[in-house]
C-alpha atoms as a PDB file:
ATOM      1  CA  UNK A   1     -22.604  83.219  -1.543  1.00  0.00           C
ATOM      2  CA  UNK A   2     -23.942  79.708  -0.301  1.00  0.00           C
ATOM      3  CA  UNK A   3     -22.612  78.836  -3.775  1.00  0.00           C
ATOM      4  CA  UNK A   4     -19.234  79.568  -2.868  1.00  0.00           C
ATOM      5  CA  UNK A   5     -19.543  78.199   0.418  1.00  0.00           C
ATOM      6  CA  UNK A   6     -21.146  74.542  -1.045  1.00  0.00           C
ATOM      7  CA  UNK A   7     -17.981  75.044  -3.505  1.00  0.00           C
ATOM      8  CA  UNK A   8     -15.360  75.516  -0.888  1.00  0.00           C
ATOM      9  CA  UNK A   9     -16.837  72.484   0.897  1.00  0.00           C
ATOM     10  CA  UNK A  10     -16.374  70.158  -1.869  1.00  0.00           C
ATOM     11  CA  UNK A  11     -12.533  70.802  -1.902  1.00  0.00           C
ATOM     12  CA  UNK A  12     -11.371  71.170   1.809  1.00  0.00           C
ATOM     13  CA  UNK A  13     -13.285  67.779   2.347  1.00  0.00           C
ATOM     14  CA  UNK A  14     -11.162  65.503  -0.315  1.00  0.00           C
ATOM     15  CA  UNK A  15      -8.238  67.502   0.990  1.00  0.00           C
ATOM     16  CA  UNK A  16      -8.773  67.101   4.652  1.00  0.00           C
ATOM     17  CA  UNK A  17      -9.209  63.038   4.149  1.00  0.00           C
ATOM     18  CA  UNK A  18      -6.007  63.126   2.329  1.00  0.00           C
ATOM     19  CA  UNK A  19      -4.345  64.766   4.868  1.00  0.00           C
ATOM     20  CA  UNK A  20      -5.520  62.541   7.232  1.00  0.00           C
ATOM     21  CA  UNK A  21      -4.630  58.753   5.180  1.00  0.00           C
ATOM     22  CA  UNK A  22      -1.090  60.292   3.675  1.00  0.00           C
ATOM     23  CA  UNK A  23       1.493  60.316   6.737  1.00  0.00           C
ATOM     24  CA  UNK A  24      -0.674  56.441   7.992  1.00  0.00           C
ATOM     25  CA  UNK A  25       0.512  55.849   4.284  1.00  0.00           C
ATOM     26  CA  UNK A  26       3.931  57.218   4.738  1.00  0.00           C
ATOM     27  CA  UNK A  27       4.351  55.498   8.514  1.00  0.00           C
ATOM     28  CA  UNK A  28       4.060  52.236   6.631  1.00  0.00           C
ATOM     29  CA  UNK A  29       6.974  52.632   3.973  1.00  0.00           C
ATOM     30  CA  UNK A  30       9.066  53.998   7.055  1.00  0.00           C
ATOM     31  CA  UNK A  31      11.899  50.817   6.958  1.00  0.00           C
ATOM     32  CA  UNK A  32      12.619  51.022  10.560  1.00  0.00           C
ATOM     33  CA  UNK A  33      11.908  47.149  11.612  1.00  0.00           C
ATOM     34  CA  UNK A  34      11.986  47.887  15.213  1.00  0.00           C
ATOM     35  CA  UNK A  35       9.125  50.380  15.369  1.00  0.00           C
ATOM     36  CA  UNK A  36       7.153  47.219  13.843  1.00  0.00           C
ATOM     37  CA  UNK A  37       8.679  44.474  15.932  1.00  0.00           C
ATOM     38  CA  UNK A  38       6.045  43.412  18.359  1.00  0.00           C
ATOM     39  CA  UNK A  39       7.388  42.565  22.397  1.00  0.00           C
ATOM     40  CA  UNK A  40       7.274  38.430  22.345  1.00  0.00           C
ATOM     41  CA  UNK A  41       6.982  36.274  26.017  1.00  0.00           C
ATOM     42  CA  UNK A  42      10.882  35.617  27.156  1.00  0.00           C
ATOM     43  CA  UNK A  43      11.924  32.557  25.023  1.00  0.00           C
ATOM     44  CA  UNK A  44      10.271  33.837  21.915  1.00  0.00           C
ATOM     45  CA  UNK A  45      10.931  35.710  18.836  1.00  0.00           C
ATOM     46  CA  UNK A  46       9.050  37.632  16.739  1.00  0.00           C
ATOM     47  CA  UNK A  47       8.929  35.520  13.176  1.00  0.00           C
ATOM     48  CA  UNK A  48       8.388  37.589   9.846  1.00  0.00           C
ATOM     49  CA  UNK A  49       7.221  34.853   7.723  1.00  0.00           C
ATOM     50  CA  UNK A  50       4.050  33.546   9.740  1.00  0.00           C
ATOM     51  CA  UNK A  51       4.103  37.515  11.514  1.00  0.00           C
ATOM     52  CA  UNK A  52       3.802  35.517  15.613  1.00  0.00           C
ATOM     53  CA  UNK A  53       5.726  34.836  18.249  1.00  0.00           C
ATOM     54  CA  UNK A  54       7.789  31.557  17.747  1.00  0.00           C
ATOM     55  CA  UNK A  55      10.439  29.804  20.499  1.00  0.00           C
ATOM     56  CA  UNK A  56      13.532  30.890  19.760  1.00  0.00           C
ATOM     57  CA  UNK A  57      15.138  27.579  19.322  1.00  0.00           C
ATOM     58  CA  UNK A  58      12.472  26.777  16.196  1.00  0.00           C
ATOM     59  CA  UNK A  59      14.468  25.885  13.365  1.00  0.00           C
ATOM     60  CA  UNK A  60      12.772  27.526  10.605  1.00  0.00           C
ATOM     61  CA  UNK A  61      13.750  31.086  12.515  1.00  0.00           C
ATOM     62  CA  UNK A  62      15.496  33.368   9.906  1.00  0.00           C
ATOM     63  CA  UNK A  63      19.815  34.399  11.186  1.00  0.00           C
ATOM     64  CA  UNK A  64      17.456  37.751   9.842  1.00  0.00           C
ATOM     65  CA  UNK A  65      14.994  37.636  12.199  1.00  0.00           C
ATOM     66  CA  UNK A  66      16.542  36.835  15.180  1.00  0.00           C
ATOM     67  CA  UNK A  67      19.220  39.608  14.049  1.00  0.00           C
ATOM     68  CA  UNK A  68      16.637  41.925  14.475  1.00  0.00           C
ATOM     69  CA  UNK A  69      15.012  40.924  17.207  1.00  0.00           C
ATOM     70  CA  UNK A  70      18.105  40.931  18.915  1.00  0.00           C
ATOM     71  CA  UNK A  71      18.532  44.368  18.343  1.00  0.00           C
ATOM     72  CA  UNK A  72      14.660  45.069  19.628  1.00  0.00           C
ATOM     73  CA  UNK A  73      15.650  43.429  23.017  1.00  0.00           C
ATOM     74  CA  UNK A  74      18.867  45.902  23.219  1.00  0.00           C
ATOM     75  CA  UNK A  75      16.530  48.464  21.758  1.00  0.00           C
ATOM     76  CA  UNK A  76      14.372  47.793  25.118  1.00  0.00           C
ATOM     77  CA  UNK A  77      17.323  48.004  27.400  1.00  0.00           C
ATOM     78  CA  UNK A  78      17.487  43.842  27.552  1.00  0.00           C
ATOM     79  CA  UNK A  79      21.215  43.515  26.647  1.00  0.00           C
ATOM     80  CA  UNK A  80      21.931  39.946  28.231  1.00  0.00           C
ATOM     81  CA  UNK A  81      18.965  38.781  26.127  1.00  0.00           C
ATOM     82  CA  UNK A  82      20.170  40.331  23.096  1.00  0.00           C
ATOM     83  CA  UNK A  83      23.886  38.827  23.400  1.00  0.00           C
ATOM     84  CA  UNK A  84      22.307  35.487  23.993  1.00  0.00           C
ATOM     85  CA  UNK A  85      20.037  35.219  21.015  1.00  0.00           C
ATOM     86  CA  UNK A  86      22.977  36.795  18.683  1.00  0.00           C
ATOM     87  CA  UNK A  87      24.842  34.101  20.633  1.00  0.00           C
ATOM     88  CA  UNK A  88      22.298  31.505  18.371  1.00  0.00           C
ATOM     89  CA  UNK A  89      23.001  32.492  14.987  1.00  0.00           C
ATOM     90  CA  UNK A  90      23.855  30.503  12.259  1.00  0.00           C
ATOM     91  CA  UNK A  91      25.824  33.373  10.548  1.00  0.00           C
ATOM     92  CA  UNK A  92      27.106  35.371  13.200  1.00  0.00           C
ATOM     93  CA  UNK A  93      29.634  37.455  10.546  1.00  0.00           C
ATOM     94  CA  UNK A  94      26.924  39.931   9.264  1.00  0.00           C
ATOM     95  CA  UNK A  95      27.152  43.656   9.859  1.00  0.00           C
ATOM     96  CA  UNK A  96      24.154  43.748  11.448  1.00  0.00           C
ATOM     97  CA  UNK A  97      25.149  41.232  13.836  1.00  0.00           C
ATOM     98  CA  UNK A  98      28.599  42.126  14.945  1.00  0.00           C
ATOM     99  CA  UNK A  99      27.227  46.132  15.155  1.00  0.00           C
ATOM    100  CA  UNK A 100      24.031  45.023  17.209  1.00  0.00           C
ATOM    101  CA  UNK A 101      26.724  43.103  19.440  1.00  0.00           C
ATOM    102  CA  UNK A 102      28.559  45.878  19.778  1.00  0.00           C
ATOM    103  CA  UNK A 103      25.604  47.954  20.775  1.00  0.00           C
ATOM    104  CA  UNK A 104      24.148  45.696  23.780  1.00  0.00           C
ATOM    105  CA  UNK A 105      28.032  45.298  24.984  1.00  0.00           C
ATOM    106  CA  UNK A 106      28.696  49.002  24.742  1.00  0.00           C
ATOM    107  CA  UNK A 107      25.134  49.124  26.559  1.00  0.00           C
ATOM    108  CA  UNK A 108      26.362  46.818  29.038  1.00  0.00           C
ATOM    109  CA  UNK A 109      29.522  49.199  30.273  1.00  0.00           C
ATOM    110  CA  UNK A 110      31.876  47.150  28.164  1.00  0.00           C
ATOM    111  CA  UNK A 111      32.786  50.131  25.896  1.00  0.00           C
ATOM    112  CA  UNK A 112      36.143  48.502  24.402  1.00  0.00           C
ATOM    113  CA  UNK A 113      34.742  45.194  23.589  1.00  0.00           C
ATOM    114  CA  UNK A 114      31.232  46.361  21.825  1.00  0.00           C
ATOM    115  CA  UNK A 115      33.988  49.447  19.580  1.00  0.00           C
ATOM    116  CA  UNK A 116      36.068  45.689  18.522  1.00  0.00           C
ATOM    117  CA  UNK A 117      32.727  44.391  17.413  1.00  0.00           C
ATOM    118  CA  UNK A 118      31.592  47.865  15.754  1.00  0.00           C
ATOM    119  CA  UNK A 119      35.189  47.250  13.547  1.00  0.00           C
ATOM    120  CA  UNK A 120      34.205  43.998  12.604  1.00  0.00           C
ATOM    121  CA  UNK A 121      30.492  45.336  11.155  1.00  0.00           C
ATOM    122  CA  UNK A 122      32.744  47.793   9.598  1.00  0.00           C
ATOM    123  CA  UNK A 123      35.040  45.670   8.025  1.00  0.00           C
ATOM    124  CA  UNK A 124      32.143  43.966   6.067  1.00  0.00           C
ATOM    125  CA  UNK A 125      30.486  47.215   4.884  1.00  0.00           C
ATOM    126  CA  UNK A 126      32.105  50.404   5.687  1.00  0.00           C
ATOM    127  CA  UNK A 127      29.396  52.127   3.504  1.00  0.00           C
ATOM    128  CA  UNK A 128      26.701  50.889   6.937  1.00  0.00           C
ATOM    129  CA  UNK A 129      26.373  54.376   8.669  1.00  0.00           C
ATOM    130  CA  UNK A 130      24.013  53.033  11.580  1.00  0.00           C
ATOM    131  CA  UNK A 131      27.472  50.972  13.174  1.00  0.00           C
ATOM    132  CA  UNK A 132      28.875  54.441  12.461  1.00  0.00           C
ATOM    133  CA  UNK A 133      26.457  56.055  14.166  1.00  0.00           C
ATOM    134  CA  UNK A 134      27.624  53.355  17.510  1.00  0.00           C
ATOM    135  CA  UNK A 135      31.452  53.950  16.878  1.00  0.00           C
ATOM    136  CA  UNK A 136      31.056  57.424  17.363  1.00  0.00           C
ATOM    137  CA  UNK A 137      28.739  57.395  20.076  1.00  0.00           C
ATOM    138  CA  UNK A 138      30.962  55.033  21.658  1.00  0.00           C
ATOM    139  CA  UNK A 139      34.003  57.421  20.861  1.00  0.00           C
ATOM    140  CA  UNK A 140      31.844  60.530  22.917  1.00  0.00           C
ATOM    141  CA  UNK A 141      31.647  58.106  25.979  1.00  0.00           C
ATOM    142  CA  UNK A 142      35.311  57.557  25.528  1.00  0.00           C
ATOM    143  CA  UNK A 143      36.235  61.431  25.956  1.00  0.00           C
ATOM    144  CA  UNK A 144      36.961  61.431  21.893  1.00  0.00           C
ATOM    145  CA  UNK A 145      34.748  63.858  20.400  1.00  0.00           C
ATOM    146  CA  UNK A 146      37.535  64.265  17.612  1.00  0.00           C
ATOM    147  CA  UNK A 147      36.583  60.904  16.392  1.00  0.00           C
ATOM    148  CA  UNK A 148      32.878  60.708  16.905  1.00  0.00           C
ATOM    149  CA  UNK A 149      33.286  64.190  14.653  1.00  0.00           C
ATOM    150  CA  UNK A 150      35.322  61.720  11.972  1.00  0.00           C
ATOM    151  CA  UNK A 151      32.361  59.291  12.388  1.00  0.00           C
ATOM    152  CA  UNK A 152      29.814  62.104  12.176  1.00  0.00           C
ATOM    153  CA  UNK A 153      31.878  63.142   8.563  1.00  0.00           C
ATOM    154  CA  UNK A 154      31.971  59.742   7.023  1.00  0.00           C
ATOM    155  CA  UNK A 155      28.003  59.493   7.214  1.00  0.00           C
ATOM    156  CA  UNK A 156      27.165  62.821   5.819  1.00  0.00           C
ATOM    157  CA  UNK A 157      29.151  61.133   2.529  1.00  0.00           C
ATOM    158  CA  UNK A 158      26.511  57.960   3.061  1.00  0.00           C
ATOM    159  CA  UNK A 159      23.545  59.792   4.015  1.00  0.00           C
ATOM    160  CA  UNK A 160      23.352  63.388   4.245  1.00  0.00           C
ATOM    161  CA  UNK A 161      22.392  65.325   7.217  1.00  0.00           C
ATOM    162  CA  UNK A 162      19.087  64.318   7.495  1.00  0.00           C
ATOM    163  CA  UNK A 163      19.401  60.668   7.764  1.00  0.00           C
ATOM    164  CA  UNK A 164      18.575  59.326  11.289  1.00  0.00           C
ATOM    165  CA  UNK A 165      22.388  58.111  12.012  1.00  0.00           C
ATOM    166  CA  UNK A 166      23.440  61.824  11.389  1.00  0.00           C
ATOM    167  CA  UNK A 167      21.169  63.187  13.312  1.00  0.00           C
ATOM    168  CA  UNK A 168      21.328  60.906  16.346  1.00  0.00           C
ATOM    169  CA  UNK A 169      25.095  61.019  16.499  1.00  0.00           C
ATOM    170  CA  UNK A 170      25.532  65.030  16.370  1.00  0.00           C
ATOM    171  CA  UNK A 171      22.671  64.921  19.395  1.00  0.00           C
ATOM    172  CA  UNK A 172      25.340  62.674  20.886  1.00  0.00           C
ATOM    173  CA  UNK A 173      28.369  65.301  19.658  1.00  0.00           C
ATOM    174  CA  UNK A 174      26.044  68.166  21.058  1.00  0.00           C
ATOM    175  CA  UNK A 175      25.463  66.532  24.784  1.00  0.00           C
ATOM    176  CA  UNK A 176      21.962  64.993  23.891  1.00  0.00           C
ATOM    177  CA  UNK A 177      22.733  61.328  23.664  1.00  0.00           C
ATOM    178  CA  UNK A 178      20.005  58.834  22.809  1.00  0.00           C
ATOM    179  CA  UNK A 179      17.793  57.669  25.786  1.00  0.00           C
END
């Protein structure tokens, strides 16, 4: 019997450690730069290359980085900020930029403006379902479920129903709309 036990042991230990070290492991593929983007002082942006804080007028700063940082400061409900550091970019015509525009506008109350801005993303890469994802929430705040639903189809051909964008817009469709 203590055999068995001692036995036992020996696996649910190496099992138990793996369960603990595999989803750290999977948290750090996860390609979601926001959840990593650390809050800067007002001024700054977060750099990837030296991984600080860095004024936002240095001129080594990455369109790329402030891109995304952009969208962290929309992401945290600092619109203004985000329009103003998008405002900076080099190369303003990416589809990151014009949807991330159209995001902190939309956020802003300025529905109309941030759906032009959504097209333009669009026109660059109509295969991006997170400015889909906007357009259609953007289309539920306009009364236009119809569309978000047309929005809703075109990324289950990109990315399935289990992809993020899906999700988030049919919460959206359903009355649940992102915080």
């Amino acid at each position: 019997m203590m055999k068995t036990i001692n036995s036992v042991r020996w696996l649910v230990l190496p099992a138990l450690l793996l369960a603990l070290h595999v989803p750290g492991a999977w948290a750090m593929g996860d390609d979601d730069s926001n959840s990593k983007t650390p809050d800067c002082p007002k001024g700054q942006v977060y750099d990837s290359k030296s991984k600080s804080c860095v004024p936002d007028k240095t001129s080594s700063l990455s369109d790329e980085d402030k891109t995304n940082y952009a969208y962290h400061l929309a992401k945290k409900g600092e619109y203004q900020a985000a329009l103003n550091l998008l405002d900076t970019l080099k190369n303003p015509n990416t589809k990151e930029a014009w949807n991330y525009r159209g995001y902190a506008t939309r956020k802003l109350g300025r529905t109309d403006e941030g759906m032009s801005y959504y097209q333009r993303s669009i026109a660059i890469d109509p295969h991006y379902a997170k400015v889909r994802e906007y357009l259609g929430e953007a289309w539920m705040i306009k009364g236009r479920p119809d569309l978000a639903k047309e929005q809703l189809a075109v990324i289950k051909t990109l990315c399935g129903v289990s992809c993020e964008e899906y999700r988030d817009l049919q919460a959206a469709i359903n009355g649940h709309p992102e915080s």
